[in-house]
N, C-alpha and C. Protein backbone atom coordinates (compact mmCIF):
# COMPACT_ATOMS: atom_id res chain seq x y z
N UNK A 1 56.97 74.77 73.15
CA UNK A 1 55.80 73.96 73.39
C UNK A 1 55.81 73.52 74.85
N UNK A 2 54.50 73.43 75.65
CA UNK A 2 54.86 73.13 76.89
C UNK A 2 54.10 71.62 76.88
N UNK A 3 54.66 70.93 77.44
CA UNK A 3 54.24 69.20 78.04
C UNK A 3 54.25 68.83 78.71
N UNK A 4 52.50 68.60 78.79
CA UNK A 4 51.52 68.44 79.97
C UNK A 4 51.56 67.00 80.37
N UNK A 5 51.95 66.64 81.69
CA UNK A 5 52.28 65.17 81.95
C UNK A 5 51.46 65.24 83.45
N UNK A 6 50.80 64.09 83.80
CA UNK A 6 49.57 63.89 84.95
C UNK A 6 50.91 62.59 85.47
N UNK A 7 51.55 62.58 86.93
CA UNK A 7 52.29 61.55 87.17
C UNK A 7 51.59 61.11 88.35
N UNK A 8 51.81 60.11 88.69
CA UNK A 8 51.58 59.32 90.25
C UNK A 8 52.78 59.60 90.93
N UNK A 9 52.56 59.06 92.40
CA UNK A 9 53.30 59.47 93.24
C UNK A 9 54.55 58.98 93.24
N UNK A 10 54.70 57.65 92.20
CA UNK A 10 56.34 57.10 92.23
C UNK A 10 56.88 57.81 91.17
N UNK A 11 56.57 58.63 90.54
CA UNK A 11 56.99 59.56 89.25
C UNK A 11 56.60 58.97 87.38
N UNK A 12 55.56 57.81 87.41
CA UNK A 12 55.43 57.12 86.32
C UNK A 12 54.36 58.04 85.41
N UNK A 13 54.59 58.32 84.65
CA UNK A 13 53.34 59.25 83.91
C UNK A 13 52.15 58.47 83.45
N UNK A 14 50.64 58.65 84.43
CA UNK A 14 49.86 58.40 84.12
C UNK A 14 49.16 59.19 82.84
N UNK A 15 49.29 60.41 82.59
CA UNK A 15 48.44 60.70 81.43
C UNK A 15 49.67 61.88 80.83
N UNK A 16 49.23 62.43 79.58
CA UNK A 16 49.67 63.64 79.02
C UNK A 16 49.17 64.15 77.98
N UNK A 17 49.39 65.11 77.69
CA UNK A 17 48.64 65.51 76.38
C UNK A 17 49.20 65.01 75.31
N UNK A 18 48.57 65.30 74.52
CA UNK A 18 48.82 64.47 73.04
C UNK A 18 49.71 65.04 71.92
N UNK A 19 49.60 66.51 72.15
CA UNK A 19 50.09 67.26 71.18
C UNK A 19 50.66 68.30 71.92
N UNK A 20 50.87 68.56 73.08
CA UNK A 20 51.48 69.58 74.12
C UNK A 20 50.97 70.84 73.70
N UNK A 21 51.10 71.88 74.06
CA UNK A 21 50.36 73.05 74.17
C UNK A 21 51.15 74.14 74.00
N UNK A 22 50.85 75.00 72.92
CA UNK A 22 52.21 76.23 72.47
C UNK A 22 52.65 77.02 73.20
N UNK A 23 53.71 77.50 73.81
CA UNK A 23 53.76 78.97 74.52
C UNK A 23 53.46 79.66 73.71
N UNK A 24 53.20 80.97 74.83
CA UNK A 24 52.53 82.09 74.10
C UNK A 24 52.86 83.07 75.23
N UNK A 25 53.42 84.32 74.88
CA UNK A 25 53.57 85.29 76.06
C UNK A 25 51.76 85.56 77.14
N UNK A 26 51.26 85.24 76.67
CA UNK A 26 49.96 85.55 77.03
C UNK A 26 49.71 85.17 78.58
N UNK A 27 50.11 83.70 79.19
CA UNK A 27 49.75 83.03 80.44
C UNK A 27 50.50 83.96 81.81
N UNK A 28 51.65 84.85 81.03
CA UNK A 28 52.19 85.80 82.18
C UNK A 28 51.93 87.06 82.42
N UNK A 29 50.51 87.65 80.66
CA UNK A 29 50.00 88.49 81.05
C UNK A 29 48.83 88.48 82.25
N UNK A 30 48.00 87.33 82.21
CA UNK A 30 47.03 87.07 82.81
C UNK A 30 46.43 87.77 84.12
N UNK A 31 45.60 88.07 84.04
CA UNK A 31 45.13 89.01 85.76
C UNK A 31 45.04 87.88 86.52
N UNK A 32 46.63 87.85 88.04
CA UNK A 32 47.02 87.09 88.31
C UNK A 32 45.35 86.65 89.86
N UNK A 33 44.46 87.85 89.60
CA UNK A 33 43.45 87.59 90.49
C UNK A 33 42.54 86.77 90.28
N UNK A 34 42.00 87.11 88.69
CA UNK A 34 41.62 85.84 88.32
C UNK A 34 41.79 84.54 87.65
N UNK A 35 43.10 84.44 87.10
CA UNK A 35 43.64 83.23 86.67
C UNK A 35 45.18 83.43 87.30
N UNK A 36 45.34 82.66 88.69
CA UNK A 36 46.36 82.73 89.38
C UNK A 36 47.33 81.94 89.39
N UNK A 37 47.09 80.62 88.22
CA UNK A 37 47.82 79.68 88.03
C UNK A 37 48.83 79.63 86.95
N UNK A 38 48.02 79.82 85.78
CA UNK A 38 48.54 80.21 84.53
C UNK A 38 50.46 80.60 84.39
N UNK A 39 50.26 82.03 85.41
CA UNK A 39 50.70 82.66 85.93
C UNK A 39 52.04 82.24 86.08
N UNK A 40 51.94 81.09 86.73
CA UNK A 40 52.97 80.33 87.39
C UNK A 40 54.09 79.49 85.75
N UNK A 41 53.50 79.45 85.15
CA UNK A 41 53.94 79.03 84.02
C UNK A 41 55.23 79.24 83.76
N UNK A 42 56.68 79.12 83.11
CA UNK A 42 57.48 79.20 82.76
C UNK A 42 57.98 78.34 81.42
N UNK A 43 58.26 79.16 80.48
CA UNK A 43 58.26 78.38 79.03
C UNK A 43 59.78 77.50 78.75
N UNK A 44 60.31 78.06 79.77
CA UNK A 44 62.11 76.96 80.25
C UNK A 44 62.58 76.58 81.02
N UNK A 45 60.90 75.95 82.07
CA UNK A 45 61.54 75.29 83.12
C UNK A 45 60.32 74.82 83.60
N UNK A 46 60.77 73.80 84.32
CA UNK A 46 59.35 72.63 84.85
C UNK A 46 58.81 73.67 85.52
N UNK A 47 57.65 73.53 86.10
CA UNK A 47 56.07 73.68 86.52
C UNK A 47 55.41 72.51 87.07
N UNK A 48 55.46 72.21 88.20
CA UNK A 48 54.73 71.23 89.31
C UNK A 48 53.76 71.81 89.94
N UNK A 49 52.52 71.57 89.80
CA UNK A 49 51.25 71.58 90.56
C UNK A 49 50.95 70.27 91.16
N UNK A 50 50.78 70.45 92.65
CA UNK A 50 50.25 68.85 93.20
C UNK A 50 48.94 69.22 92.99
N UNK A 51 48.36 67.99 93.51
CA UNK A 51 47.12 67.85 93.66
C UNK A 51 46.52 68.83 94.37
N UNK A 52 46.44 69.35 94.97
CA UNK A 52 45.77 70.58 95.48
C UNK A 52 45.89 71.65 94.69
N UNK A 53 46.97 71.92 94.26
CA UNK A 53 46.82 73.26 92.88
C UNK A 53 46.38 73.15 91.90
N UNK A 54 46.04 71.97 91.38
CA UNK A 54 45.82 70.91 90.12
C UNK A 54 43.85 71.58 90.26
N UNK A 55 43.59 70.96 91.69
CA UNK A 55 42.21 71.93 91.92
C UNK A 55 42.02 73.02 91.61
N UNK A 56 42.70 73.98 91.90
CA UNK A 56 42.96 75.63 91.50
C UNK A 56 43.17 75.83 90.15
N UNK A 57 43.81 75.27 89.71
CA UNK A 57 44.12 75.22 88.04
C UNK A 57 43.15 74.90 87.49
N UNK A 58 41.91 74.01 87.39
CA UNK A 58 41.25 73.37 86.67
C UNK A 58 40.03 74.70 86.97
N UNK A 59 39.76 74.94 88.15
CA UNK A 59 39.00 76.15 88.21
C UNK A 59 38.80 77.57 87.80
């Protein structure tokens, strides 16, 4: 399961998901041209997007 956590800049978790979100081999098939974030995913190990990738991601 992966768990989605939104932090501020002193590391306090402002938001997260509720029910976290399943892996699935699928986010590393992805056509990395058009979903280039996904991509980045790893199902056994953190994943940090700042705020600027956080843009890219949501797009």
């Amino acid at each position: 399961m992966i768990d989605v956590q939104v932090r501020g800049e002193s590391g306090t978790i402002e938001t997260r998901a509720e029910h976290g979100v399943m892996w699935s081999p699928e986010p590393a098939g992805l056509d990395q041209l058009v979903f280039p974030m996904p991509g980045q995913l790893l199902p056994y190990a953190d994943t940090v997007f700042n705020h600027r990738l956080v843009s890219t991601l949501l797009e």
